[in-house]
Protein backbone atom coordinates (compact mmCIF):
# COMPACT_ATOMS: atom_id res chain seq x y z
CA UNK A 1 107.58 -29.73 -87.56
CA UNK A 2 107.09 -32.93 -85.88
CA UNK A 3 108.45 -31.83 -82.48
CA UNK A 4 105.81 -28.76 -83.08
CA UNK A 5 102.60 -30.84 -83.78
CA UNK A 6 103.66 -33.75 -81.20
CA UNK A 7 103.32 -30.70 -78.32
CA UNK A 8 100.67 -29.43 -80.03
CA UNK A 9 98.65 -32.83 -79.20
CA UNK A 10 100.08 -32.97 -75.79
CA UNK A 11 99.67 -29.50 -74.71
CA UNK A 12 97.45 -29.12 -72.01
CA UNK A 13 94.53 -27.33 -72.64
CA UNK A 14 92.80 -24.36 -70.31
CA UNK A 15 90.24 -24.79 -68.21
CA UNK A 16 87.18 -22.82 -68.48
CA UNK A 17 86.02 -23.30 -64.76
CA UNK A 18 87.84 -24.95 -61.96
CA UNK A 19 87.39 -25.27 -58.06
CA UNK A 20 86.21 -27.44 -55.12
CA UNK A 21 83.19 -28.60 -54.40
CA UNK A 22 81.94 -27.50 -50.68
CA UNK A 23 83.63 -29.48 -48.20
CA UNK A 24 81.99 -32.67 -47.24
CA UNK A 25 83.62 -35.32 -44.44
CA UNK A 26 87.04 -33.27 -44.18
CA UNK A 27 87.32 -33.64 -47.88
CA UNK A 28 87.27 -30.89 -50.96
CA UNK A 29 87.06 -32.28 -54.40
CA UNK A 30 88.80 -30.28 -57.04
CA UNK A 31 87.55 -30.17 -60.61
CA UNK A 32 88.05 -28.62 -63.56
CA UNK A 33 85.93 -28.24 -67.18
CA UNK A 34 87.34 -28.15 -70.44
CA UNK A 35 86.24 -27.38 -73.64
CA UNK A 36 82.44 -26.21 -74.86
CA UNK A 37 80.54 -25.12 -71.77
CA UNK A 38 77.26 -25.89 -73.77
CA UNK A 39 78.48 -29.02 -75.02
CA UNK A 40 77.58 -32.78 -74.42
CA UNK A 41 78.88 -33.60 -70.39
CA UNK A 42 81.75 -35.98 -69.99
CA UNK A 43 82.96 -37.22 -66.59
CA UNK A 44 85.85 -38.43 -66.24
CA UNK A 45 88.59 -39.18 -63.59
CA UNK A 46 91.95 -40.82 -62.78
CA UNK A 47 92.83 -44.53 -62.17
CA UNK A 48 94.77 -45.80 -58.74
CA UNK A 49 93.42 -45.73 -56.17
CA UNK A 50 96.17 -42.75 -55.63
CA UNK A 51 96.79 -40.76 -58.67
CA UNK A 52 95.70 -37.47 -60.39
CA UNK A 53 93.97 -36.24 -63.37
CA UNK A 54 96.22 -35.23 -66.42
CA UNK A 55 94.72 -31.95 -68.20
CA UNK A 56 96.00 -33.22 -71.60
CA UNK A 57 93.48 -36.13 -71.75
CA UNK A 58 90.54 -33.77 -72.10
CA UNK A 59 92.34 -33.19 -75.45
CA UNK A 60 90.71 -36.90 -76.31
CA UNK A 61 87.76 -35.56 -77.36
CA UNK A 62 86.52 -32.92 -79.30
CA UNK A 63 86.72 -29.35 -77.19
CA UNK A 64 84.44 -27.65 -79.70
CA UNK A 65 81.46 -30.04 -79.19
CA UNK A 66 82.06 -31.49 -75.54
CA UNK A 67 82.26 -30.95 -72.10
CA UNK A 68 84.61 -32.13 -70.34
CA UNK A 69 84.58 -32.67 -66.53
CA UNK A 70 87.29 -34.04 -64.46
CA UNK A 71 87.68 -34.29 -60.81
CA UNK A 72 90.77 -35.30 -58.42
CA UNK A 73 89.47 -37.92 -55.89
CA UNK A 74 89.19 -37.73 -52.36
CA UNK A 75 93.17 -37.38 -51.10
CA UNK A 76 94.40 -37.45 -54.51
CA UNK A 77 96.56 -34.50 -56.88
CA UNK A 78 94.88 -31.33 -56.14
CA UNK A 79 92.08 -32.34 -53.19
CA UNK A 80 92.34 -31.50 -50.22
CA UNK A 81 93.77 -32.82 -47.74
CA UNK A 82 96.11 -34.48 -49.53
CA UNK A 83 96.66 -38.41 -48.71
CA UNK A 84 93.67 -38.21 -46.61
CA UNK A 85 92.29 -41.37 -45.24
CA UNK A 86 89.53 -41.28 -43.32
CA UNK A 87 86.30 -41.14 -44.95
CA UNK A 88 87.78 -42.42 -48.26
CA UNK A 89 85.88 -45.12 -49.90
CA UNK A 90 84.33 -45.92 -52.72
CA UNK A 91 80.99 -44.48 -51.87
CA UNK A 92 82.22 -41.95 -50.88
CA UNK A 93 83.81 -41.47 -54.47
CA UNK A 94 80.67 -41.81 -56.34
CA UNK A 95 78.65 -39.71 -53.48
CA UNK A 96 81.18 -36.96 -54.51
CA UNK A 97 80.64 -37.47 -58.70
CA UNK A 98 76.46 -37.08 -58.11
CA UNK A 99 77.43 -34.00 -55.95
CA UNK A 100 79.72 -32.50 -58.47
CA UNK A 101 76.96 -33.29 -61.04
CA UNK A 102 74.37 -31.87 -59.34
CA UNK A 103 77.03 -28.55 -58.15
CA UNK A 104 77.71 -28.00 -61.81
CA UNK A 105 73.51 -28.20 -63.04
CA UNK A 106 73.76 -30.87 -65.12
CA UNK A 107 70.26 -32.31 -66.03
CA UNK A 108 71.32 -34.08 -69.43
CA UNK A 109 72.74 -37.85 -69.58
CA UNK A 110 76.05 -37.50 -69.47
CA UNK A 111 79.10 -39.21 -71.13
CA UNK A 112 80.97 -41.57 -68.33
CA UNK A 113 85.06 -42.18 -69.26
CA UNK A 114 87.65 -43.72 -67.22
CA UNK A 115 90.69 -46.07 -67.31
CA UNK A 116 91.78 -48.99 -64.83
CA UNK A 117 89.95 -47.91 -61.33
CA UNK A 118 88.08 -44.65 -63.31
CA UNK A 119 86.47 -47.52 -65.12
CA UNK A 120 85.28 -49.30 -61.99
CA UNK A 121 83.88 -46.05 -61.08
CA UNK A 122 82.45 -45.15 -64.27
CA UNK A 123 80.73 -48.67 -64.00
CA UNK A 124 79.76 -48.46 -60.74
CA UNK A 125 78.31 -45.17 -61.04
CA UNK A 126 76.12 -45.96 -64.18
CA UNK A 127 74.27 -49.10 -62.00
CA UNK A 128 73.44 -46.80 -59.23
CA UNK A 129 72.13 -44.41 -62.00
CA UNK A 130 71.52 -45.83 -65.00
CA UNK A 131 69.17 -42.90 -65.87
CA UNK A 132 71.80 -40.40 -66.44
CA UNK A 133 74.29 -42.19 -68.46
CA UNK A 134 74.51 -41.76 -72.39
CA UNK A 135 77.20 -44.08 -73.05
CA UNK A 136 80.17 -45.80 -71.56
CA UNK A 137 84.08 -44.79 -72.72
CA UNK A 138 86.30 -47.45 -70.45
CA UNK A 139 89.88 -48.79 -70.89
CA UNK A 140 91.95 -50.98 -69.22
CA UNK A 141 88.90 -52.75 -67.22
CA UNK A 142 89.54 -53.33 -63.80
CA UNK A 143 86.25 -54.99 -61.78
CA UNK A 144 87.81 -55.13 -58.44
CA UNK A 145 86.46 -58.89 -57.95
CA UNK A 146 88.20 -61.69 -56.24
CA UNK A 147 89.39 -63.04 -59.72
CA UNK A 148 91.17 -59.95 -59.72
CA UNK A 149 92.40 -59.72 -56.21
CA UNK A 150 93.41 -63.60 -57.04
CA UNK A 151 95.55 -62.44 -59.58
CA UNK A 152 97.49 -59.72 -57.79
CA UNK A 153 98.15 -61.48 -55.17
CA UNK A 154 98.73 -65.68 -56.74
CA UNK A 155 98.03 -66.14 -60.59
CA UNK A 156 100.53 -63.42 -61.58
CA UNK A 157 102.86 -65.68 -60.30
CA UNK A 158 102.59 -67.83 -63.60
CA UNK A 159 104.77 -64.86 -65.52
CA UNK A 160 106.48 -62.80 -62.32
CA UNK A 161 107.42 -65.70 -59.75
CA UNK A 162 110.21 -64.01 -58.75
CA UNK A 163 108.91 -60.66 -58.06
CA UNK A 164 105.76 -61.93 -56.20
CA UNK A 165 108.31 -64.23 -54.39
CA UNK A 166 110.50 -60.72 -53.18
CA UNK A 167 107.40 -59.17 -52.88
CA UNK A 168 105.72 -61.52 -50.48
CA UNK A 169 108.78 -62.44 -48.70
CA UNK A 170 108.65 -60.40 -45.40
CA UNK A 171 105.51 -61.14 -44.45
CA UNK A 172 104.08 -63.69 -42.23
CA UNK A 173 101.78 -66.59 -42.67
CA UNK A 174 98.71 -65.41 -41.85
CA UNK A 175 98.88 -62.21 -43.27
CA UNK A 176 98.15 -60.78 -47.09
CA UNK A 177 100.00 -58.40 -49.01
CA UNK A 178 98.23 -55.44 -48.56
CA UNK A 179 97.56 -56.00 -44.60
CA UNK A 180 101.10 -56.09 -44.18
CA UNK A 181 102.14 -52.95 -46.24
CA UNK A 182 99.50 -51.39 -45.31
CA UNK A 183 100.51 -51.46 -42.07
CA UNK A 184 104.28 -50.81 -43.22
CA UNK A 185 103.32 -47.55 -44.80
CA UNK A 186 101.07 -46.15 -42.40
CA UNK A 187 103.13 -47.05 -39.68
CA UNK A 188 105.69 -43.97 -37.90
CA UNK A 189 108.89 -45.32 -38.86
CA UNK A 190 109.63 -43.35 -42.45
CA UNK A 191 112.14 -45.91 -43.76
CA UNK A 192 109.62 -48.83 -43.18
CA UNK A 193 107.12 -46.31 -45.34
CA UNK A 194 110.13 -45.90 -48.07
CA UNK A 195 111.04 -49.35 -48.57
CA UNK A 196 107.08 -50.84 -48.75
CA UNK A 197 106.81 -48.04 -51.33
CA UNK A 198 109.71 -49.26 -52.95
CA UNK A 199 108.13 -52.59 -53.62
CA UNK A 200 104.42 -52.44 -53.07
CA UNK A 201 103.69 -49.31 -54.35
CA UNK A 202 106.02 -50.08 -57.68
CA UNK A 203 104.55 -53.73 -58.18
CA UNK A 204 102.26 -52.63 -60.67
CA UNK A 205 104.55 -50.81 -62.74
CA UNK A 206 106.64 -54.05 -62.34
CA UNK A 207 103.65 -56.28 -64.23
CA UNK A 208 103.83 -56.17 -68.04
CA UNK A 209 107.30 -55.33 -68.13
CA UNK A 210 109.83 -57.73 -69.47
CA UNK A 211 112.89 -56.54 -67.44
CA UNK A 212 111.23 -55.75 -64.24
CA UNK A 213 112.76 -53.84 -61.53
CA UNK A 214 111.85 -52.15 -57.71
CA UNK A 215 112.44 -47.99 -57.44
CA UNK A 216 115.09 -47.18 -55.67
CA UNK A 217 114.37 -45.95 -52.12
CA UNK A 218 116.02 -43.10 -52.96
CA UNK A 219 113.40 -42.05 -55.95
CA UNK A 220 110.13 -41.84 -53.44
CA UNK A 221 108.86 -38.85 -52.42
CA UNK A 222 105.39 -37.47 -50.29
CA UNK A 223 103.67 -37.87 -52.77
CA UNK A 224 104.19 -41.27 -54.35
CA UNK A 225 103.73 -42.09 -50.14
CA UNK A 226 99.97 -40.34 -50.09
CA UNK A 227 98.81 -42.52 -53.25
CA UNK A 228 100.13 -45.59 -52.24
CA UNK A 229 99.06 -45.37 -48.73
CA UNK A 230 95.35 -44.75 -50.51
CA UNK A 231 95.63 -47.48 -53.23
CA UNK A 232 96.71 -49.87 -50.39
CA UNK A 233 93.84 -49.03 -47.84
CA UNK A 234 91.44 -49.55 -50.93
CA UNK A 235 93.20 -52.99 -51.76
CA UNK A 236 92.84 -53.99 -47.88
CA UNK A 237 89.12 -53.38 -47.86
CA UNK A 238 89.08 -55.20 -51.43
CA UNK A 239 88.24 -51.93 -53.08
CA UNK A 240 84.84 -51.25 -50.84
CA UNK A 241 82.87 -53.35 -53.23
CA UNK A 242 80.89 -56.78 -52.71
CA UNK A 243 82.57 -59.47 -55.10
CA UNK A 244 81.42 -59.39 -58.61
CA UNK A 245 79.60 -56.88 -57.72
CA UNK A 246 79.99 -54.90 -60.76
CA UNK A 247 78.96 -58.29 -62.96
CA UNK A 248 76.22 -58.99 -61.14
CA UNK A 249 74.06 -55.61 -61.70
CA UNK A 250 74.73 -55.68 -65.20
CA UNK A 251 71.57 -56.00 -66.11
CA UNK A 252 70.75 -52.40 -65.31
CA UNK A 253 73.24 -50.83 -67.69
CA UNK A 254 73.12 -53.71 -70.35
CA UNK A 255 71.23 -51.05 -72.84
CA UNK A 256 74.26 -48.45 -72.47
CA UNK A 257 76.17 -47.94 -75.52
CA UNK A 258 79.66 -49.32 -74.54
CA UNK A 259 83.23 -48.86 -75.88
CA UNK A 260 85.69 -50.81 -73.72
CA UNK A 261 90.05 -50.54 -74.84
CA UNK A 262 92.03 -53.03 -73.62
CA UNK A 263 95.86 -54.18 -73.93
CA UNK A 264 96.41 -57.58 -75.24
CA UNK A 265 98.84 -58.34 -72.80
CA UNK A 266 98.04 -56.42 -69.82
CA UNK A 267 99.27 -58.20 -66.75
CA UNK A 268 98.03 -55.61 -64.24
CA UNK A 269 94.35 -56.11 -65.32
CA UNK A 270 93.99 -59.10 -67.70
CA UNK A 271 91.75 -59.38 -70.85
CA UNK A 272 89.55 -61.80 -69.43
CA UNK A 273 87.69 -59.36 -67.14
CA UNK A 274 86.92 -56.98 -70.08
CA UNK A 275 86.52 -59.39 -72.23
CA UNK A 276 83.73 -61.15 -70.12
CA UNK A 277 82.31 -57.61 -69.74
CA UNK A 278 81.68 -56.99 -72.93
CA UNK A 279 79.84 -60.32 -73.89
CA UNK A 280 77.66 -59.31 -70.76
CA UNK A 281 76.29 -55.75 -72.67
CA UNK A 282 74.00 -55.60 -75.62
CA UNK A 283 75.47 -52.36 -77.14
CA UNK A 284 79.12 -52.97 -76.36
CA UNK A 285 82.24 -52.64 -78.31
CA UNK A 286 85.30 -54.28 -77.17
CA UNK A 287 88.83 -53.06 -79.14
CA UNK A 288 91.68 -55.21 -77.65
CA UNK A 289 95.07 -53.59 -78.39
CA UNK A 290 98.09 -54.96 -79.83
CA UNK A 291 100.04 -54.03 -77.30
CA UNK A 292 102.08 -55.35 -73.60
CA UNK A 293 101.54 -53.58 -70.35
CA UNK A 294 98.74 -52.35 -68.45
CA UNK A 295 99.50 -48.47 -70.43
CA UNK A 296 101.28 -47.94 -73.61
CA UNK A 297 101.88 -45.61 -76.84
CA UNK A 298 99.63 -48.14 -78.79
CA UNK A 299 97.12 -48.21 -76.16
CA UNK A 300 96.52 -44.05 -76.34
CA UNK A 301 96.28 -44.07 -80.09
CA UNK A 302 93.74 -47.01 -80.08
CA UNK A 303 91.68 -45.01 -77.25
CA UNK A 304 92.36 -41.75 -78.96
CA UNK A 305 91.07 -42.89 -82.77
CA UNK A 306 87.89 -45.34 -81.32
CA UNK A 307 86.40 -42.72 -79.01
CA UNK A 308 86.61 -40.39 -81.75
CA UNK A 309 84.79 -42.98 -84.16
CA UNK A 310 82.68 -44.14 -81.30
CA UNK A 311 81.26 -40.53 -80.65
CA UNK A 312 80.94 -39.76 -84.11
CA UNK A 313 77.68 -39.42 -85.00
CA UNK A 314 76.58 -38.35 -81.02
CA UNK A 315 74.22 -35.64 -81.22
């Protein structure tokens, strides 16, 4: 019976409408809606940069009384091309969510919900239109500001020396570490591409875990190559976005309803930045997790059981 409800919860629900959105710079957008088609509008998208939308997570809200709208972004899961490059930025992300909103004929403030980069988007999205947001659903903040960028690349050094030690050792003095595996996974030699994936593209998954380790060369496929060669042009540009740039147009979305989820101990995207967030918004909740890691079985339920009290009494 347990095995039978735990699928249950993780069983992917249908679609009621999926597709692309016309093709704009090279690129079509997939989406797909879940749930009530009259229902409340929720956005929502994947983190990376690099990744793909799960179907399950629509089951995080209520399907009888919301909408729920994701979308894979440019070069990512089921968009096409896939691992594309060029035109690929930021704003071009969030010129693509006001085109799918507008495509789709939504008028009514919608619900904005994302984890890790979804909630940079989600956040960068309500200050260029403030108007149209009902409230905020964000996890696992991630602001994209030189404090962060400091603590990919240095601070993180104060709990993984020696994988920040392996991870910067081929490069050269003047360079940084995504200019140089950048360049090592875009270049046309396809072992150069495995082995920076092998390191670069697993260092993430390598914070927050006590007995880190690199993927075997061996493990990588296209695919894992097409998101990391996104996440690590994004990183290389510093994510497209002026520092503190998200912090300092706060202001605009300081009346949005707010409900931020963060690990304790997340050493991918640490608690400071949500933390300092939510002291910044009038209407903001801030649940910090018991839990290591920048994802996590504690971290889902926490999400799972405050959205659903945080959306209780939404009308």
């Amino acid at each position: 019976m347990f095995l039978k409800n735990l699928w249950k919860i993780w069983q992917a629900p249908e679609p009621f409408h999926q597709g692309y959105l016309p093709k704009a710079d090279g690129h079509e957008v997939w989406y797909a809606e879940y749930g009530n088609p009259q229902g409340i509008p929720i956005l929502t998208t994947h983190g990376g940069p690099g990744g793909y939308c799960r179907p399950e997570r629509a089951k995080l809200f209520d399907l009888s009384k919301y909408r729920i709208i994701m979308f894979d972004q440019r070069g990512c899961g089921n968009s096409k091309p896939f691992g594309e490059l060029k035109h690929n930025t930021t704003n071009d992300l969030l010129f693509d969510m006001e085109r799918l909103l507008d495509y789709l004929k939504i008028d009514d403030k919608i619900i904005l919900h994302g984890g890790s980069w979804a909630s940079t988007l989600m956040l960068l999205f309500a200050e260029h239109h403030p108007s149209k947001v009902r409230k905020l659903l964000l996890s696992q903040i991630f602001l994209a500001d030189e404090q962060s960028e400091k603590w990919e690349q240095e601070q993180c050094a104060l709990f993984y020396p020696d994988m920040l030690a392996q991870l910067k050792a081929p490069l050269k003095d003047w360079q940084t570490i995504p200019e140089y595996y950048y360049k090592q996974l875009t270049s046309d030699n396809i072992m150069q591409q495995k082995k920076a994936l092998e390191t670069y593209g697993c260092f993430e998954r390598v914070l927050g875990n006590l007995n880190p380790h690199w993927r075997h060369i061996d493990d990588v496929d296209n695919k894992d190559l097409g998101y990391t060669r996104i996440y690590a042009q994004y990183a290389l540009a510093h994510y497209y976005i002026k520092n503190n740039e998200i912090m300092r147009q706060l202001k605009k979305i300081k009346h949005i309803p707010t409900l931020i989820v963060h690990n304790r101990l997340d050493m991918l995207c640490p608690l400071l930045g949500a933390y300092e967030l939510s002291q910044k918004l009038e209407k903001c909740k801030l649940v910090i997790s018991p839990e290591k890691g920048h994802v996590g079985k504690v971290l889902h339920k926490t999400i799972r059981r405050e959205i659903s009290g945080f959306l209780k009494y939404d009308n």
